[in-house]
Protein backbone atom coordinates (compact mmCIF):
# COMPACT_ATOMS: atom_id res chain seq x y z
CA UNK A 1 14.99 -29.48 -44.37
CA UNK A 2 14.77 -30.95 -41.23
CA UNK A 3 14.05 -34.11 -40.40
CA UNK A 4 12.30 -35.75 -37.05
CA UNK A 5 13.82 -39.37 -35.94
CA UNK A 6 12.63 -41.93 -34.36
CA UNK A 7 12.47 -42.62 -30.40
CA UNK A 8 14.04 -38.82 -29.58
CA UNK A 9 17.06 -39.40 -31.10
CA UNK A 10 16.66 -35.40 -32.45
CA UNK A 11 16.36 -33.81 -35.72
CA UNK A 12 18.84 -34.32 -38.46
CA UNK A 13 19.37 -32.00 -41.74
CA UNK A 14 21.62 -31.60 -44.59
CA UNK A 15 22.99 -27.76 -44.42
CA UNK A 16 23.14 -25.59 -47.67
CA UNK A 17 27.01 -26.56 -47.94
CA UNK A 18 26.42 -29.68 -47.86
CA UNK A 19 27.43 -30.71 -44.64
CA UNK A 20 25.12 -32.17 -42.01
CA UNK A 21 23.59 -31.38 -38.21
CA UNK A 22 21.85 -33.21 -35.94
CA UNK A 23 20.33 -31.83 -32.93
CA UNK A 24 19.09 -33.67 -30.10
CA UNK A 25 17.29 -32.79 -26.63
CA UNK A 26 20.29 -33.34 -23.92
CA UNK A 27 18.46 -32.47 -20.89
CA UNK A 28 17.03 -29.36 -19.03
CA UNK A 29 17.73 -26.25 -18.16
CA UNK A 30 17.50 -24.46 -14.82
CA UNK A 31 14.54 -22.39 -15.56
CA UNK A 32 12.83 -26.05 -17.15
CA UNK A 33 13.42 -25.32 -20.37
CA UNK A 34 14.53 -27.96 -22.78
CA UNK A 35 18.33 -28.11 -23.47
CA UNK A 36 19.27 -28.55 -26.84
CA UNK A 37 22.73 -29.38 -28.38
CA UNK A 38 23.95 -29.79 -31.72
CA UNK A 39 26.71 -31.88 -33.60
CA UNK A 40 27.87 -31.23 -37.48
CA UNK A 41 29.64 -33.44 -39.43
CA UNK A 42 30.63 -33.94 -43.53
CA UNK A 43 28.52 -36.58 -44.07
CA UNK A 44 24.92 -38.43 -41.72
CA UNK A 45 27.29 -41.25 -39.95
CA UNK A 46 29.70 -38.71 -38.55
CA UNK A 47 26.90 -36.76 -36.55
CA UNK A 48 25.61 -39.90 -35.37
CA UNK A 49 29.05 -40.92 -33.84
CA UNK A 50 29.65 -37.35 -32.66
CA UNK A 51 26.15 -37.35 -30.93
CA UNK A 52 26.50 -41.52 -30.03
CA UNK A 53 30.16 -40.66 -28.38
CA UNK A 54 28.69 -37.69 -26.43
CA UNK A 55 26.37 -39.35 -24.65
CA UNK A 56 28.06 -42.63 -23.96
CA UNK A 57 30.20 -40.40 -22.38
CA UNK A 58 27.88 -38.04 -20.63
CA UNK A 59 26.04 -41.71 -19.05
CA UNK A 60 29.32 -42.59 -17.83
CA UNK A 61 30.10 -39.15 -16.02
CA UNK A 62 32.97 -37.90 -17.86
CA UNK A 63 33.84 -35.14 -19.69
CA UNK A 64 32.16 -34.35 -22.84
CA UNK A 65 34.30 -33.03 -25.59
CA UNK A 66 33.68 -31.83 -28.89
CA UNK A 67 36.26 -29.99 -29.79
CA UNK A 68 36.28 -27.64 -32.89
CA UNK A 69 39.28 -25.34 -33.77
CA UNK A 70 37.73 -21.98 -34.28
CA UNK A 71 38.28 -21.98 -38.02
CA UNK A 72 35.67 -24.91 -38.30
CA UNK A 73 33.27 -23.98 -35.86
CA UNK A 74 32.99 -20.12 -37.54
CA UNK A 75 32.69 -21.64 -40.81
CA UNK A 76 29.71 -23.67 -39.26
CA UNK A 77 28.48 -21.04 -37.28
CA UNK A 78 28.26 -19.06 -40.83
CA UNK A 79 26.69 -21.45 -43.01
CA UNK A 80 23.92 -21.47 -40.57
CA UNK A 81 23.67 -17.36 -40.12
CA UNK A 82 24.32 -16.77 -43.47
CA UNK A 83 20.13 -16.94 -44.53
CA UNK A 84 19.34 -14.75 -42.28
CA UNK A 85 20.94 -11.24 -43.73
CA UNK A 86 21.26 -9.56 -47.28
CA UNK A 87 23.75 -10.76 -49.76
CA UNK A 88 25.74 -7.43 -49.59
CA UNK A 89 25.71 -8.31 -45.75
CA UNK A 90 27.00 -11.63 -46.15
CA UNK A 91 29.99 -10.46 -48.22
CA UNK A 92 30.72 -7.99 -44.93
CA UNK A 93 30.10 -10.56 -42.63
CA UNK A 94 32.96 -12.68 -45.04
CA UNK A 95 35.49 -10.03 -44.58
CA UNK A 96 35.35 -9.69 -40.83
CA UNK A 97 35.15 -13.46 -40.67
CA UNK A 98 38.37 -13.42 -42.28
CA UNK A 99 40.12 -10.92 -40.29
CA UNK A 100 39.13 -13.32 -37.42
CA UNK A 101 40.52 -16.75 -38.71
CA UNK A 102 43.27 -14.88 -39.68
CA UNK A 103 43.80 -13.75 -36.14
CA UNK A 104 42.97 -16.86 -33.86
CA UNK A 105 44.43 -19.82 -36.85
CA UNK A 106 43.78 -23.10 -35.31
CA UNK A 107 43.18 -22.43 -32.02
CA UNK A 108 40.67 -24.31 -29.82
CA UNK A 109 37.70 -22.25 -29.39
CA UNK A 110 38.14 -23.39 -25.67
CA UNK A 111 41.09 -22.52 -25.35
CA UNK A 112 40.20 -19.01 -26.09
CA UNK A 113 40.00 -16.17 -23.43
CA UNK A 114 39.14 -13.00 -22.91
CA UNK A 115 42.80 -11.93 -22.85
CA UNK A 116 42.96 -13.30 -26.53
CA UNK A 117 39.61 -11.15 -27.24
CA UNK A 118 41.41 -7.86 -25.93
CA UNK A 119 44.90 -8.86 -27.51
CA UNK A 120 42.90 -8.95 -30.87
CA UNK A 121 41.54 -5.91 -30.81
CA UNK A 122 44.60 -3.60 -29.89
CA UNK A 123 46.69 -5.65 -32.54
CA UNK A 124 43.55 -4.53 -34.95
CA UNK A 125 43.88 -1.08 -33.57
CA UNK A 126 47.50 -0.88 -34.30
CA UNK A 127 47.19 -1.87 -37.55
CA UNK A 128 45.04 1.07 -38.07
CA UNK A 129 41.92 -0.42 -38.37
CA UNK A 130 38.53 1.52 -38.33
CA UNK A 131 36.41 1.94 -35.24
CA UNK A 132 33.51 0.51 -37.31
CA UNK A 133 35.98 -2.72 -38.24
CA UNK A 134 36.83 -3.40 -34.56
CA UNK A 135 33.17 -2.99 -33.52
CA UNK A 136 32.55 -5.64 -36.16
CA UNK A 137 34.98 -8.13 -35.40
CA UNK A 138 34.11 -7.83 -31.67
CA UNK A 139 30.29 -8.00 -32.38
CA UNK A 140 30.75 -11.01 -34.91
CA UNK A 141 33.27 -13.29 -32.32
CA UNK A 142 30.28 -12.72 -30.16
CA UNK A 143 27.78 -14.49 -31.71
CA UNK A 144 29.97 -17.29 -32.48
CA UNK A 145 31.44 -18.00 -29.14
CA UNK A 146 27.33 -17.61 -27.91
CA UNK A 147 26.79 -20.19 -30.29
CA UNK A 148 29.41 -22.28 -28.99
CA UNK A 149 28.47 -21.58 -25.50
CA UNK A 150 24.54 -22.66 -26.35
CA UNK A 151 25.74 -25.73 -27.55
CA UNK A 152 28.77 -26.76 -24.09
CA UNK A 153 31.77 -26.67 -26.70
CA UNK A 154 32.87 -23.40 -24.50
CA UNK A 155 32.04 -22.59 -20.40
CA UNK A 156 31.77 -19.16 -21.11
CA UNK A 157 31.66 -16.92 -24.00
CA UNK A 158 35.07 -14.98 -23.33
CA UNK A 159 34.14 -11.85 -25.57
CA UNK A 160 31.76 -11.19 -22.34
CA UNK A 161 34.25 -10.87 -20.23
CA UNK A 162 36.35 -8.90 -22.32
CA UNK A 163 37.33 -5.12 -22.05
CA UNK A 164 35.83 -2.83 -24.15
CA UNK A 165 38.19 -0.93 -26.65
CA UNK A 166 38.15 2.88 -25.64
CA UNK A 167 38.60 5.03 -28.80
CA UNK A 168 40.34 8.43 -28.20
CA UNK A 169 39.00 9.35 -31.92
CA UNK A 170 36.78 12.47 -31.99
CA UNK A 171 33.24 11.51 -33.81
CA UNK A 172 33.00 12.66 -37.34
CA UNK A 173 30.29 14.81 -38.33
CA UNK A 174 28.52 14.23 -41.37
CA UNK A 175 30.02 15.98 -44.15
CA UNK A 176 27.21 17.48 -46.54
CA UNK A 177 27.03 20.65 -48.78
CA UNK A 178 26.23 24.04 -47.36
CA UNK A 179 23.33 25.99 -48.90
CA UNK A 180 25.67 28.43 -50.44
CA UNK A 181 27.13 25.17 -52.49
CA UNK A 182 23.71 23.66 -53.33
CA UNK A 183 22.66 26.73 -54.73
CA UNK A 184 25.93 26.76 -56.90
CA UNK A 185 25.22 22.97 -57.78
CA UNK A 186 21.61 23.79 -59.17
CA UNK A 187 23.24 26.99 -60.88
CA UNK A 188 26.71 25.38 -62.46
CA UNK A 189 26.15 21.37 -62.98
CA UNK A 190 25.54 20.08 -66.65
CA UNK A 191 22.55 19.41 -68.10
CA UNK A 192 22.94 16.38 -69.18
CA UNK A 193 22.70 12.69 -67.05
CA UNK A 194 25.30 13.19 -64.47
CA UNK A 195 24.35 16.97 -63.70
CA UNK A 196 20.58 15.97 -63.58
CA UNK A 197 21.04 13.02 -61.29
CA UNK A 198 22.77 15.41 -59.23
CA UNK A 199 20.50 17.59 -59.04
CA UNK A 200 18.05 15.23 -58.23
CA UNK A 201 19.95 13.43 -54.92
CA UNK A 202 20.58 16.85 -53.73
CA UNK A 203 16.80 17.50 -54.11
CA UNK A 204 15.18 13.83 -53.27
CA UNK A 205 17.39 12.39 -50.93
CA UNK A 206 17.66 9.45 -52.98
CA UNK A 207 20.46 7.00 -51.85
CA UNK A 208 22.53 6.28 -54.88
CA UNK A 209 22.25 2.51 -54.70
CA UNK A 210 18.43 3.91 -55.17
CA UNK A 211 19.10 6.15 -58.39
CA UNK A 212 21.17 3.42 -60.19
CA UNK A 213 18.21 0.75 -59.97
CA UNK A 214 15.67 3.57 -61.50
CA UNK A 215 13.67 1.85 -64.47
CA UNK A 216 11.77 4.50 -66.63
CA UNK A 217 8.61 3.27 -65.27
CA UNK A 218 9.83 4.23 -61.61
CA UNK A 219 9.48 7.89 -62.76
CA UNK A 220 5.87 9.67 -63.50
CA UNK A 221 4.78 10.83 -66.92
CA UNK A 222 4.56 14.42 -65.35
CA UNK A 223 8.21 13.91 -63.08
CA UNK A 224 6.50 14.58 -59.93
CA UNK A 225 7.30 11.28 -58.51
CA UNK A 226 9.78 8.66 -58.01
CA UNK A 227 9.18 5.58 -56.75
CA UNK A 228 11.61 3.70 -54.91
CA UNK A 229 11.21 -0.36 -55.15
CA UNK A 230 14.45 -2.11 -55.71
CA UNK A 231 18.09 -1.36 -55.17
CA UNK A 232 21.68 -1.83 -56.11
CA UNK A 233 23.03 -4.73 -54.31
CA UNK A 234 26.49 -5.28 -54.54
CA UNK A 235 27.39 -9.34 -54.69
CA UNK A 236 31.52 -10.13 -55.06
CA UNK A 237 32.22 -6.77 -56.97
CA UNK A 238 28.93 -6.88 -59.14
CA UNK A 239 26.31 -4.68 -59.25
CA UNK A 240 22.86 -6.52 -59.03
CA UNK A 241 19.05 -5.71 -58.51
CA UNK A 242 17.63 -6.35 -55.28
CA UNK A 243 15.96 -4.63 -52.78
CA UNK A 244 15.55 -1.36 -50.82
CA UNK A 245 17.80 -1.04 -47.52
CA UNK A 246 14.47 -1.72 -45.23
CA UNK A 247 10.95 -1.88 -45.23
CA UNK A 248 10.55 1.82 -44.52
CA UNK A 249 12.91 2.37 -47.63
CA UNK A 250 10.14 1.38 -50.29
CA UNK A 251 8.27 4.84 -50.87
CA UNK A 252 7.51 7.52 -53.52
CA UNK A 253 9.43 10.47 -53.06
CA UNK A 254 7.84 13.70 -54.48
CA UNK A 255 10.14 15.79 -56.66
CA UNK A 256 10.41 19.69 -56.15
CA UNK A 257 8.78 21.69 -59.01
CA UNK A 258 12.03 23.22 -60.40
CA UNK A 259 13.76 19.82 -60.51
CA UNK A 260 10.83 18.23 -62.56
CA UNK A 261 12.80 18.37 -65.64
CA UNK A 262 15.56 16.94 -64.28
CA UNK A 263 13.26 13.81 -63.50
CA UNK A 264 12.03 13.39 -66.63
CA UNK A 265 15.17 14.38 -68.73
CA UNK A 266 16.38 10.95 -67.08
CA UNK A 267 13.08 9.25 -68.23
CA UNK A 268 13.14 9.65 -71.65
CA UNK A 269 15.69 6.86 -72.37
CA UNK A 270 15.06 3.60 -74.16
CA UNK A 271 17.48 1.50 -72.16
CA UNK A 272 16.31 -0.74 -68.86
CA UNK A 273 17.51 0.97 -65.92
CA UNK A 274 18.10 5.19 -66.17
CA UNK A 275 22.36 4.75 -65.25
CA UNK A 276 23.13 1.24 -67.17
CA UNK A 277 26.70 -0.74 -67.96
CA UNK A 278 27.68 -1.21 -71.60
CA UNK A 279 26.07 -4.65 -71.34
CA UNK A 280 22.27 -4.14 -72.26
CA UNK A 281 20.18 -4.64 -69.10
CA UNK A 282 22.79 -4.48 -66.74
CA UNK A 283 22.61 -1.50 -63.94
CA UNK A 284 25.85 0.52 -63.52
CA UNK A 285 28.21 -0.25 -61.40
CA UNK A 286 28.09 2.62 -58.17
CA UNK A 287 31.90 2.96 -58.67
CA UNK A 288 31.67 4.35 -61.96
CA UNK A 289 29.04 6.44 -60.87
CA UNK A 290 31.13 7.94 -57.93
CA UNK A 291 33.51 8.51 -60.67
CA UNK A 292 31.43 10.33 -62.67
CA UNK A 293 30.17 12.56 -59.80
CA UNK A 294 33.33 13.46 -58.54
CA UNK A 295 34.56 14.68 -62.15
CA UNK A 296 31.24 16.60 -62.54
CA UNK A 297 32.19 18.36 -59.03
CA UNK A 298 35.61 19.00 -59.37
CA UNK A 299 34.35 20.97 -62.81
CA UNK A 300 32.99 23.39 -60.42
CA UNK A 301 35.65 25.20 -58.08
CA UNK A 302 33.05 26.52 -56.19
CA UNK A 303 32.04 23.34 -54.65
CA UNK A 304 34.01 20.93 -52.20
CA UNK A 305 34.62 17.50 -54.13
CA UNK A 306 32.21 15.41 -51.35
CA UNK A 307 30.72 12.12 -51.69
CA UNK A 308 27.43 11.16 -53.28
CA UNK A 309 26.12 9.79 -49.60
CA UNK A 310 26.52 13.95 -48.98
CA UNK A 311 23.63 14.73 -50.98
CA UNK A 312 21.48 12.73 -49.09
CA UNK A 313 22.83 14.08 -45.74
CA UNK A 314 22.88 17.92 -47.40
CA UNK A 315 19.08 17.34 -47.87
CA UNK A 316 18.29 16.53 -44.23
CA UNK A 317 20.24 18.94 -43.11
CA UNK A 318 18.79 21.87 -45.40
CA UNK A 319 14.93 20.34 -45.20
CA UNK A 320 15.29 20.89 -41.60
CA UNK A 321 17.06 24.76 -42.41
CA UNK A 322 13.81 25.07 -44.24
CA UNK A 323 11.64 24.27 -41.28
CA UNK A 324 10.34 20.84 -42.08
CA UNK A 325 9.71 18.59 -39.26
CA UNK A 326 11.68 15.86 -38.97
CA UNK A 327 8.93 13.43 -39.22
CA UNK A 328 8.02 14.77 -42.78
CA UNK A 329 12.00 14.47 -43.74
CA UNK A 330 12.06 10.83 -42.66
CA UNK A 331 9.23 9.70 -44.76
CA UNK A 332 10.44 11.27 -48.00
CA UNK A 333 14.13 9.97 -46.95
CA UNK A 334 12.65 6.45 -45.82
CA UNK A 335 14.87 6.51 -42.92
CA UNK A 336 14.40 2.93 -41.33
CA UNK A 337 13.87 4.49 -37.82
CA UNK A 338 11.37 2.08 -35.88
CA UNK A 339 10.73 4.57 -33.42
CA UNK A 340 9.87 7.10 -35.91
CA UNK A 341 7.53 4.84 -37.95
CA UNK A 342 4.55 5.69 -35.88
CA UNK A 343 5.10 9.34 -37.41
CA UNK A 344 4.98 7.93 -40.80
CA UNK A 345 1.65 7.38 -40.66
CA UNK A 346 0.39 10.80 -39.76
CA UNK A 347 2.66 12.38 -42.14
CA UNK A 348 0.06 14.00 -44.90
CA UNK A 349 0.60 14.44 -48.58
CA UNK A 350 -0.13 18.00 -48.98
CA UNK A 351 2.47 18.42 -46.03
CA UNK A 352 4.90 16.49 -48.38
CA UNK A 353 3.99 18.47 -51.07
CA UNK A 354 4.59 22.00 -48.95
CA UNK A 355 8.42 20.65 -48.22
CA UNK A 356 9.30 20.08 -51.51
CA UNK A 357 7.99 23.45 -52.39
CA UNK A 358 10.00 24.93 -49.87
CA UNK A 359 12.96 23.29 -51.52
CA UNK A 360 12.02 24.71 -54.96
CA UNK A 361 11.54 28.17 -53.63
CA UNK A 362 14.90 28.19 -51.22
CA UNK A 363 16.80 26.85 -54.41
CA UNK A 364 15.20 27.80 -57.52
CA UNK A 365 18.78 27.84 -59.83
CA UNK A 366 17.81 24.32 -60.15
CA UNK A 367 15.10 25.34 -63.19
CA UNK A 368 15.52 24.65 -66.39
CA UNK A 369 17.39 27.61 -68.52
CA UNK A 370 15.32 28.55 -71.80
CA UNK A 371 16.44 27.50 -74.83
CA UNK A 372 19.17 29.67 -76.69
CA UNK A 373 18.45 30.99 -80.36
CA UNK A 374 21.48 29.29 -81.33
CA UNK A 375 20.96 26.02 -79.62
CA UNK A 376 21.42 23.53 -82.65
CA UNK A 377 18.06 21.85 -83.97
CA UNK A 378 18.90 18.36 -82.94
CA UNK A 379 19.79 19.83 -79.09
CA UNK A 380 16.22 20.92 -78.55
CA UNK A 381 13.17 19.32 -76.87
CA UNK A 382 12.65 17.25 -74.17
CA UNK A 383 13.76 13.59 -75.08
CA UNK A 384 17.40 12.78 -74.03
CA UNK A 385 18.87 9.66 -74.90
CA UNK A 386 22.22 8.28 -73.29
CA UNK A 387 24.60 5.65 -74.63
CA UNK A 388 25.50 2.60 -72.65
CA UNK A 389 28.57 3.28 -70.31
CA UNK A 390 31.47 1.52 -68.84
């Protein structure tokens, strides 16, 4: 926490690594605004020298220097962004931090220009890293050298003046299952937890970091609704609880008619969470789960072997086949679209209702098959328990 110090001399704080900042007031701006600049330190008398040696200097007109090799000041600049974004994000944002140490060592971040910036990111391109990675690393130097150049350790953030990277790479489309497939999916997949939660992505839209957080509880008695209020969260290779990808991602999804079984087929369990590891109370790791989707498709020749993100995308793309405006589609989906939000609210329940019918209708293979006269005893009925998986 921060704390206030006597006669202006700024506000000092211990940061959640344990190291310390002190920020003081050094001055105006040109538009009158206050200038503020901050110094960091291991320990409370290091800052105070740092900030004491800056402005002896500055009162004696020379040249201020603080000056960090990039390693320390991204490490600082991260301890203090960190808060601010997901856990999952924070193990991204410690990947592409890495790439970037990696890359620029020791160097002073002054000495860093925007030659170095665009020698980066063609040595990342040769390497044959993504689009998405180099848009990351550029995006992420960014704010650091921004925070440098808030606080006069750099002139000018070079990653301004930098050229843009110009991709040749055609954008790829959005792979997701034809209706042809879907209706071969409802037809062909098992019945039992794998073929069901199938089903069920193809027919909800459900992310699967949604599906393998479901509790019993999130499902109604009847399986016409799912409610979505927590997440998989993925924290240094482990799955954990935690919650939905945005605001607009907490909702309850209604479940077509002729996938109602499916819904409460994955109900009736006595374990915590519907998909869970062989620990008790532990959800399942999304790796074994793409695992055990991509065996369940490849049992089917009929199908292309996709990923379980398709589902979600074959659903969008065959509500809107169906006719159903995309407004409707986004609030079942819980796209977190701020400039669809508005629509949200306008979006009735009986319309909701009428798209997931339209689903049911346009693939009705999805229903359960009758029982068969020579179904053993102990296979019939409605309650399905699973055993704990790897």
């Amino acid at each position: 926490m921060a704390r206030k110090r006597a006669n202006g001399e700024g506000n000092l704080r211990q940061r959640a690594n344990g190291s310390w900042e002190l920020t003081i007031m050094d001055g105006f701006r040109n538009d009158g605004r206050r200038n503020s600049k901050s110094f960091y330190g291991k320990s409370q008398r290091e800052v105070k020298a740092k900030a004491k040696a800056y402005l002896d200097a500055k009162g004696e007109g020379l040249e201020v220097d603080v000056n960090y090799s990039f390693g320390e000041w991204a490490d600082l600049w991260f301890e203090g962004h960190k808060d601010n974004v997901k856990p999952t994000t924070q193990e991204n944002y410690r990947y592409t931090l890495r790439i970037l140490k990696d890359f620029f060592g020791n160097k002073k971040i002054r000495d860093i220009k925007p030659f170095d910036v665009e020698r980066m990111l063609k040595t990342l391109q040769k390497e044959g890293r993504s689009v998405s990675c180099l848009a990351q690393c550029r995006g992420m130097l960014f704010q650091i050298m921004n925070k440098a150049e808030a606080n006069d350790l750099v002139r000018k953030n070079p990653v301004r003046f930098a050229e843009k990277m110009r991709h040749q790479e055609p954008v790829k489309r959005k792979e997701a299952f034809t209706a042809e497939e879907v209706s071969v999916l409802m037809e062909r997949l098992p019945r039992d937890r794998i073929g069901m939660s199938i089903r069920l992505m193809l027919g909800t839209g459900m992310r699967t970091q949604e599906l393998l957080a479901l509790e019993p509880r999130h499902i109604r008695e009847d399986g016409s609704e799912i409610r979505i209020e927590q997440a998989i969260n993925m924290q240094k290779g482990t799955a954990v609880i935690g919650t939905p990808k945005s605001r607009d991602s907490y909702r309850t999804i209604p479940v077509p008619g002729n996938l109602r079984w499916c819904a409460l087929g994955l109900r009736q369990t006595d374990k915590t969470y519907i998909w869970e590891q062989k620990k008790a109370g532990q959800p399942c790791n999304p790796s074994y789960f793409r695992k055990q989707f991509r065996q369940a498709l490849e049992a089917i020749p009929e199908v292309r072997v996709l990923t379980p993100h398709s589902c979600r995308h074959t659903y969008v793309s065959q509500m809107q086949a169906l006719g159903v405006d995309l407004a409707t589609i986004q609030s079942i989906v819980g796209h977190a679209d701020l400039d669809m939000t508005k629509h949200y609210l306008h979006v009735q329940e009986s319309i909701r209702q009428d798209a997931v019918e339209r689903f049911s209708k346009a693939f009705s293979g999805g229903q359960e098959p009758p029982e068969r006269p020579d179904e053993p005893e102990e296979g019939r009925g409605n309650v399905i328990f699973f055993p704990n998986v790897g």
